[in-house]
Protein backbone atom coordinates (compact mmCIF):
# COMPACT_ATOMS: atom_id res chain seq x y z
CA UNK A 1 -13.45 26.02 -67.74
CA UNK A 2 -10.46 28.29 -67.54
CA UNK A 3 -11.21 29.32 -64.34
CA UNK A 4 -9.85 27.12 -61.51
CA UNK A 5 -12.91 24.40 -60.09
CA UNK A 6 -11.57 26.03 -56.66
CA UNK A 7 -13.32 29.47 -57.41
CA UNK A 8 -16.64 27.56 -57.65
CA UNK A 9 -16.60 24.87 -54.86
CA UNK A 10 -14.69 23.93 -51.58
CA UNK A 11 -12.53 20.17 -52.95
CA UNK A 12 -12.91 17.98 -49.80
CA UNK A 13 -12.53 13.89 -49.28
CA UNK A 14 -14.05 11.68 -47.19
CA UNK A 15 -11.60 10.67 -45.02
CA UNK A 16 -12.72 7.11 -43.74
CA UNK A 17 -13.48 6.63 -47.44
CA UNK A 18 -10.07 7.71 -49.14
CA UNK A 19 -8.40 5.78 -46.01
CA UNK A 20 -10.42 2.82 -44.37
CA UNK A 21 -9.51 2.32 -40.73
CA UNK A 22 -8.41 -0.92 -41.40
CA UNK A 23 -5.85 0.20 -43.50
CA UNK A 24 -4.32 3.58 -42.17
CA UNK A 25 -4.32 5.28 -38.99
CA UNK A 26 -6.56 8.20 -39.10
CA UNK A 27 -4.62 11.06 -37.63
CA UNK A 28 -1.58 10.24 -40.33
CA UNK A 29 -4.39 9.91 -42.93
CA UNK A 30 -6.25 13.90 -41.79
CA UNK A 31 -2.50 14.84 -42.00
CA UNK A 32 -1.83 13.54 -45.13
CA UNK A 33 -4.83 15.13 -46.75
CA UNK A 34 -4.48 18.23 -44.76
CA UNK A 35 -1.04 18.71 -46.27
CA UNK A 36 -2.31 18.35 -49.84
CA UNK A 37 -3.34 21.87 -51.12
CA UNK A 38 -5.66 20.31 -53.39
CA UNK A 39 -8.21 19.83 -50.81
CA UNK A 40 -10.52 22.98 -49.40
CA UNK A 41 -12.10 20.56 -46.78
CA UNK A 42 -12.29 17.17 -45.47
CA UNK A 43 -15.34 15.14 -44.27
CA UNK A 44 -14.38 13.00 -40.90
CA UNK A 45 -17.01 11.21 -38.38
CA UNK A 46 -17.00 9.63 -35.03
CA UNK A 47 -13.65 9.56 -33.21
CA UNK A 48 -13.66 6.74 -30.38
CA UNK A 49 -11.09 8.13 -28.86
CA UNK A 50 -10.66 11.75 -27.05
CA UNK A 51 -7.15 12.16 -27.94
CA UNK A 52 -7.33 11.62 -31.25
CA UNK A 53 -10.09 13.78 -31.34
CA UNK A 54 -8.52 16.55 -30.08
CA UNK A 55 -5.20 16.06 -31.69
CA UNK A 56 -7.43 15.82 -35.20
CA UNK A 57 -8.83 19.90 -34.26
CA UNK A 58 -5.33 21.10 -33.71
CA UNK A 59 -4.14 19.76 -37.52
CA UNK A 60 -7.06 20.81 -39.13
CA UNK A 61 -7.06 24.57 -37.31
CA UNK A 62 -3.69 24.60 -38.04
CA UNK A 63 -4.69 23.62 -41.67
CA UNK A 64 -7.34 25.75 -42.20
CA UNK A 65 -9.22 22.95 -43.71
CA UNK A 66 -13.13 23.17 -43.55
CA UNK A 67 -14.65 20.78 -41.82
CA UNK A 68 -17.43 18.83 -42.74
CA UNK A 69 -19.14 15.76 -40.22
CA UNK A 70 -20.56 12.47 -41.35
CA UNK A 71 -22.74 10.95 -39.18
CA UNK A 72 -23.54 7.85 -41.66
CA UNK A 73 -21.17 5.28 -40.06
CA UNK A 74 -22.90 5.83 -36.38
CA UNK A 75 -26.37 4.87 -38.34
CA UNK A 76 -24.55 2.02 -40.60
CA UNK A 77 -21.77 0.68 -38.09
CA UNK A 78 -24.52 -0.45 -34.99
CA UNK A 79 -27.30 -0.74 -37.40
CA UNK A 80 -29.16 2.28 -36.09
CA UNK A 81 -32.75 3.45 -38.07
CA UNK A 82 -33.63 6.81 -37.85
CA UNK A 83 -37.34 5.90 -39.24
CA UNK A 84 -37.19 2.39 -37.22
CA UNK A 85 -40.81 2.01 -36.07
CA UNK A 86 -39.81 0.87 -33.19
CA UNK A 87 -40.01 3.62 -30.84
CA UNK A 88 -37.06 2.62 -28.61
CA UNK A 89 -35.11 2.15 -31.78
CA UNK A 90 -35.76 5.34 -32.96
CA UNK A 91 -34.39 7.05 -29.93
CA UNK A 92 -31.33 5.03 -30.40
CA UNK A 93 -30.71 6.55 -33.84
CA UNK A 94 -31.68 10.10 -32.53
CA UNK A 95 -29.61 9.90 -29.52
CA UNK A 96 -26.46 9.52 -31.98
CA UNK A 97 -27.46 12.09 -34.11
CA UNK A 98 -27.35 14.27 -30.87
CA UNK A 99 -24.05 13.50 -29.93
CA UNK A 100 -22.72 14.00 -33.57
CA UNK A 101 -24.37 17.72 -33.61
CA UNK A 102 -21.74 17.93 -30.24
CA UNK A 103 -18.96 16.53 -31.95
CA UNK A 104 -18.57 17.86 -34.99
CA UNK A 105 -19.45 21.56 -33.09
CA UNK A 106 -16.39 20.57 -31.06
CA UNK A 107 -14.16 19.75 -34.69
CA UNK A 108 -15.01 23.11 -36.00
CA UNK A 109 -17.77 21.46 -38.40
CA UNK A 110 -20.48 24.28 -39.24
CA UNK A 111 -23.04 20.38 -39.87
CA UNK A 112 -23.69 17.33 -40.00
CA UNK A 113 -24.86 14.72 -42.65
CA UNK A 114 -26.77 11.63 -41.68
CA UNK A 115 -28.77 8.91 -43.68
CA UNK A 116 -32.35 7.50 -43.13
CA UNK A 117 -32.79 3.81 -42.81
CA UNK A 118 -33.75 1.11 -44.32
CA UNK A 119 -37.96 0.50 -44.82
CA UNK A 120 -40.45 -2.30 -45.62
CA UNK A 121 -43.68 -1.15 -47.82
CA UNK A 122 -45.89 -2.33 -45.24
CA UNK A 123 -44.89 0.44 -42.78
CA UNK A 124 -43.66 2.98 -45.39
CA UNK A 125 -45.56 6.05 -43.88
CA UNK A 126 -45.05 5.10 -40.03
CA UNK A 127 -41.39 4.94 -41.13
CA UNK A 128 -41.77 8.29 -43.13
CA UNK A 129 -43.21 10.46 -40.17
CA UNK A 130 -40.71 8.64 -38.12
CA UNK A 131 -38.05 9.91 -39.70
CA UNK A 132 -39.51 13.56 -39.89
CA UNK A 133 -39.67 13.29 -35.81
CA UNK A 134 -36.26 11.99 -35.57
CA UNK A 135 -34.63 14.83 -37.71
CA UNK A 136 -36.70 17.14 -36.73
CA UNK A 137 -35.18 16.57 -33.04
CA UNK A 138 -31.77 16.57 -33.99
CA UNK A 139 -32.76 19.99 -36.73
CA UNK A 140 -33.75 21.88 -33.48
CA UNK A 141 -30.63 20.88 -31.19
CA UNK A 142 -28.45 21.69 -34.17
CA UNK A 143 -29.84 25.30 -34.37
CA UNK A 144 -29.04 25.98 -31.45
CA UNK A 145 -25.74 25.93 -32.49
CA UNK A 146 -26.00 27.45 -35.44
CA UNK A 147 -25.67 24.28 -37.21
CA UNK A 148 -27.23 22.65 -40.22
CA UNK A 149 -28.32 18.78 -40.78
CA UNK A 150 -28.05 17.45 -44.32
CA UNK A 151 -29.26 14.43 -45.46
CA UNK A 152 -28.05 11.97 -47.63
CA UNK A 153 -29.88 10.73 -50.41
CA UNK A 154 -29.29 7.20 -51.06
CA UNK A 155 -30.88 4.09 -53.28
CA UNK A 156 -34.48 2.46 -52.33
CA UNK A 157 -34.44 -0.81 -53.65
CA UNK A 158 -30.12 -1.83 -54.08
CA UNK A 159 -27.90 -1.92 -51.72
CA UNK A 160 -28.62 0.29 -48.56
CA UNK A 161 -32.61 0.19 -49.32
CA UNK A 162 -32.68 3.73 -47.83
CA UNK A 163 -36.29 5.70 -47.55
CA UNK A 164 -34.91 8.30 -48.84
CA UNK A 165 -35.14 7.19 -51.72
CA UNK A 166 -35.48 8.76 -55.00
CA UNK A 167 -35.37 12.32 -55.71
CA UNK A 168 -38.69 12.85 -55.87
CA UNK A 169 -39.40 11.30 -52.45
CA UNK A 170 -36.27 13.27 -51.05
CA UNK A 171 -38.23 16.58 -52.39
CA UNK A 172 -40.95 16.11 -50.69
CA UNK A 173 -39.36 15.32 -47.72
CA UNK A 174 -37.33 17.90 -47.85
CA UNK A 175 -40.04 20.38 -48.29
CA UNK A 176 -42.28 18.73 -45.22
CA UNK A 177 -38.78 19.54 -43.21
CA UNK A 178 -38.04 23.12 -44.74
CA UNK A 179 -42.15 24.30 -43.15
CA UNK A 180 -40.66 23.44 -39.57
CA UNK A 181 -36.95 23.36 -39.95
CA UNK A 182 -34.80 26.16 -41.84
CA UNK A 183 -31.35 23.92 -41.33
CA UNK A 184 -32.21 21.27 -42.83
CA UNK A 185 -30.83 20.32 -46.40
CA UNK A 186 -29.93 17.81 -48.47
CA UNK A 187 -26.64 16.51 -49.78
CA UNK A 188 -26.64 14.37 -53.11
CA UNK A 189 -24.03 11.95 -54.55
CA UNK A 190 -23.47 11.26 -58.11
CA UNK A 191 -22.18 7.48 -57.73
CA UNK A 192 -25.95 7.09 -56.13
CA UNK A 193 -27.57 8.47 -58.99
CA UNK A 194 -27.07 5.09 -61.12
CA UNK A 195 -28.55 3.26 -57.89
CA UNK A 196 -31.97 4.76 -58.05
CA UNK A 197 -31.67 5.04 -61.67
CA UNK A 198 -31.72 8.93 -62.14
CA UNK A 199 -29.49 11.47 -63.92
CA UNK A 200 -27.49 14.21 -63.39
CA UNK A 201 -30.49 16.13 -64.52
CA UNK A 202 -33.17 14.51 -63.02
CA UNK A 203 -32.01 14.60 -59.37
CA UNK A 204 -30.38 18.45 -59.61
CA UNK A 205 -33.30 19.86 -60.86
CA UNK A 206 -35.84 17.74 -58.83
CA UNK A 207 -33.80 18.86 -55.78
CA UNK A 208 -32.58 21.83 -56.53
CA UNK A 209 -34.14 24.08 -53.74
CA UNK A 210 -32.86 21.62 -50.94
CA UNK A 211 -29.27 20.86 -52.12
CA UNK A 212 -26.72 21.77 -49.58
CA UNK A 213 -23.93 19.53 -50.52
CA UNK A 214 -22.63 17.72 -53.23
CA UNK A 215 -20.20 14.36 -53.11
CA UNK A 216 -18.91 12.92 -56.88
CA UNK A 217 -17.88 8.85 -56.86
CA UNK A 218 -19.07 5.51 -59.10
CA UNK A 219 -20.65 2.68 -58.38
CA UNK A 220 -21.23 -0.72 -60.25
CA UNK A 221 -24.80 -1.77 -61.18
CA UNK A 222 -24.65 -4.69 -62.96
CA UNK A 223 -25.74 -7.22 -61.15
CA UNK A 224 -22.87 -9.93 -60.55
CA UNK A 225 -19.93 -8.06 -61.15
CA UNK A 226 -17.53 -7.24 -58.71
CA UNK A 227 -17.77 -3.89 -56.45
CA UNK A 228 -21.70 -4.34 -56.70
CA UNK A 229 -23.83 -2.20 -54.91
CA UNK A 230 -23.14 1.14 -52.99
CA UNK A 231 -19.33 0.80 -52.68
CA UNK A 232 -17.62 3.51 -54.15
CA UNK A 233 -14.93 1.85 -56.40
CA UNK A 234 -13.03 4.94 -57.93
CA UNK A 235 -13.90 6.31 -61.47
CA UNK A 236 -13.20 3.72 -64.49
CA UNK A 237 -13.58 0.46 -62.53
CA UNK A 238 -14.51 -2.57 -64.42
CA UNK A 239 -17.94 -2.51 -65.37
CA UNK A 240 -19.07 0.98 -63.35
CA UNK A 241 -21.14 3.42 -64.48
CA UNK A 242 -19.06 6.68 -64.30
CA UNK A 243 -16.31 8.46 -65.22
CA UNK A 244 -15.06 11.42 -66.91
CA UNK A 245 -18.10 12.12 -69.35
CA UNK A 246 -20.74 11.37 -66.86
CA UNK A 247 -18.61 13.90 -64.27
CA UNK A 248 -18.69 16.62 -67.05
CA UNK A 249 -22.35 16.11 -67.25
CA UNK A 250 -22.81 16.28 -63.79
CA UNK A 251 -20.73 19.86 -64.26
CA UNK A 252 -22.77 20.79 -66.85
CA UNK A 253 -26.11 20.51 -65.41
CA UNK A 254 -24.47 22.18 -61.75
CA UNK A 255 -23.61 25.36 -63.95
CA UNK A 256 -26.73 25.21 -65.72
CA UNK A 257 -28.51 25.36 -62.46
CA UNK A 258 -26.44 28.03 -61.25
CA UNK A 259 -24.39 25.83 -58.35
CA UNK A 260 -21.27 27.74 -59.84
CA UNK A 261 -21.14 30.19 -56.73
CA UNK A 262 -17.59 31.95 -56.56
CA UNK A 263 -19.12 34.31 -53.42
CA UNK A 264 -20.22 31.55 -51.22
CA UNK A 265 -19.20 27.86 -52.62
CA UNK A 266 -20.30 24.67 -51.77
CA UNK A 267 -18.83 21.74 -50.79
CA UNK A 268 -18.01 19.30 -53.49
CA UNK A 269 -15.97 16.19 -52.01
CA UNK A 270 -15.31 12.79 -53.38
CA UNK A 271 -16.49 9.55 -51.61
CA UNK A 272 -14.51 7.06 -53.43
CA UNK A 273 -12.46 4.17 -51.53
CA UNK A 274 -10.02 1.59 -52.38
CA UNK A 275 -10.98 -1.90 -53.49
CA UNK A 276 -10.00 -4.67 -51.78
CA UNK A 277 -5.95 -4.61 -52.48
CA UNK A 278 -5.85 -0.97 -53.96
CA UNK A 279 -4.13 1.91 -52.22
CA UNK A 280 -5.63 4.83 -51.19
CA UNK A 281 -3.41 7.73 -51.73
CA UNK A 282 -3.35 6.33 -55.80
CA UNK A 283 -7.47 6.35 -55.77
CA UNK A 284 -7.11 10.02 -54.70
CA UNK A 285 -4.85 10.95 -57.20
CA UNK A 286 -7.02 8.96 -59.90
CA UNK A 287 -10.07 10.91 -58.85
CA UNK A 288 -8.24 14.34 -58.86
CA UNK A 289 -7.30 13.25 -62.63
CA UNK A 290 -10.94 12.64 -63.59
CA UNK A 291 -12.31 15.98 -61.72
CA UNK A 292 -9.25 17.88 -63.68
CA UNK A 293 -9.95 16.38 -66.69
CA UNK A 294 -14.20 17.25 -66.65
CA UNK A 295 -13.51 20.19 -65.27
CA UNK A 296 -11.32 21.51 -67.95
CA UNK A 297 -14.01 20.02 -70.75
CA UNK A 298 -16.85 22.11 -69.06
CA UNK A 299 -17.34 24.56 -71.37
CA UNK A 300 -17.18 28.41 -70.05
């Protein structure tokens, strides 16, 4: 394309992805990012502490960095289950949501992005209209606010055993939450589309009246090598299903389905993270690379 991919869609990161906690101290990490003119937004999520939470607003005001909210690691971190059958359980992983809808309001974020939880056939459909209760909770608290709650599509049967699911289970969920919820959406990942073994195609079109959000990253799906599973190694590790080509296809099929939106773009960040001894700030470079490279093969 010889337009710039910036006309078409907001560049974020994930931030606890690009820089694990363990690794590098969060405010120098949204600084770092914020810095780099590359990025249009950043995703963040839950900050323990109130002065780092406050410090983070003022550098990405300052910034003028769009903010995006991930509520994932308050469901993954404590084990929460937004469709846990368990009623008390349930409330747990609703009661999060809640105070993630206050949070990221507080950061600036204009959403927030959750995932639903993991499901055994037996109780598929209690777990289904579970989760329909729990987001339709957190749906009408967030529109009060003028807010929006996205969720994550994620694999079935692999690695987080998410019920939602495929695409054609998140489509119909989707539209059950679209008859009594107009904020809700749904925000889809290309390094989970090898995980519930779907393409580029598949999912986009399948989805295509929900999608609210886009993230690009790889995974490995061969079954014994290393970075198995849903962990975001970055694009071209050993033994992973994608990189440049399957990002231009991913391109392709967005233009063809007319996500190209210069007036009003969407959000298109990465979720990839450094493995085991890698460093972060080379990962991010790496993936900038690949996007430049697709980008410049999609074809006006």
């Amino acid at each position: 394309m010889k337009d710039s991919i910036h006309k078409y869609f907001q560049i974020g990161t994930i931030q606890w992805m690009s820089h694990p906690p363990v690794n590098y101290e969060i405010l120098d990490s949204i600084k770092r990012i914020s810095c780099d003119d590359f990025f249009d937004a950043i995703e963040v999520t839950q900050f323990k502490e109130e002065e780092k939470r406050i410090k983070a607003k003022a550098i990405l005001e300052q910034a003028h960095m769009k903010v995006c909210y991930g509520a994932q690691p308050r469901l993954l971190g404590p084990g929460l289950n937004p469709n846990d059958t368990d009623e008390e359980g349930r409330k747990k992983a609703e009661a999060t949501l809640i105070e993630a809808v206050d949070e990221a309001d507080y950061l600036g974020a204009k959403g927030i992005a959750f995932l639903a939880g993991r499901w055994e056939e037996a109780t598929k459909e209690q777990a289904y209209r579970q989760l329909i209760k729990t987001t339709k909770n957190v749906c009408d608290y967030a529109a009060k606010k003028g807010m929006t709650v996205n969720l994550e599509v994620f694999d079935f049967d692999m690695d987080k055993a998410a019920l939602i699911g495929p695409a054609p289970l998140a489509a119909k969920f989707a539209a059950d939450m679209r008859t009594v919820c107009n904020n809700f959406g749904l925000m889809v990942d290309l390094s989970h589309f090898p995980t519930t073994y779907e393409t580029s195609k598949f999912v986009i079109q399948t989805l295509r009246p929900y999608i609210n959000h886009f993230h690009i990253g790889n995974a490995v799906i061969k079954m014994g090598c290393e970075a198995y599973g849903d962990q975001h190694p970055r694009f071209g590790f050993p033994d992973s299903a994608n990189d440049i080509p399957e990002l231009l296809d991913f391109f392709r099929v967005l233009k063809e389905e007319g996500f190209l939106n210069a007036e009003n773009p969407y959000v298109l960040s990465f979720e990839v993270k450094p493995w085991k001894e890698e460093d972060g700030d080379l990962i991010l470079a790496g993936t900038k690379r690949v996007i430049n490279r697709a980008w410049a093969l999609l074809e006006d």
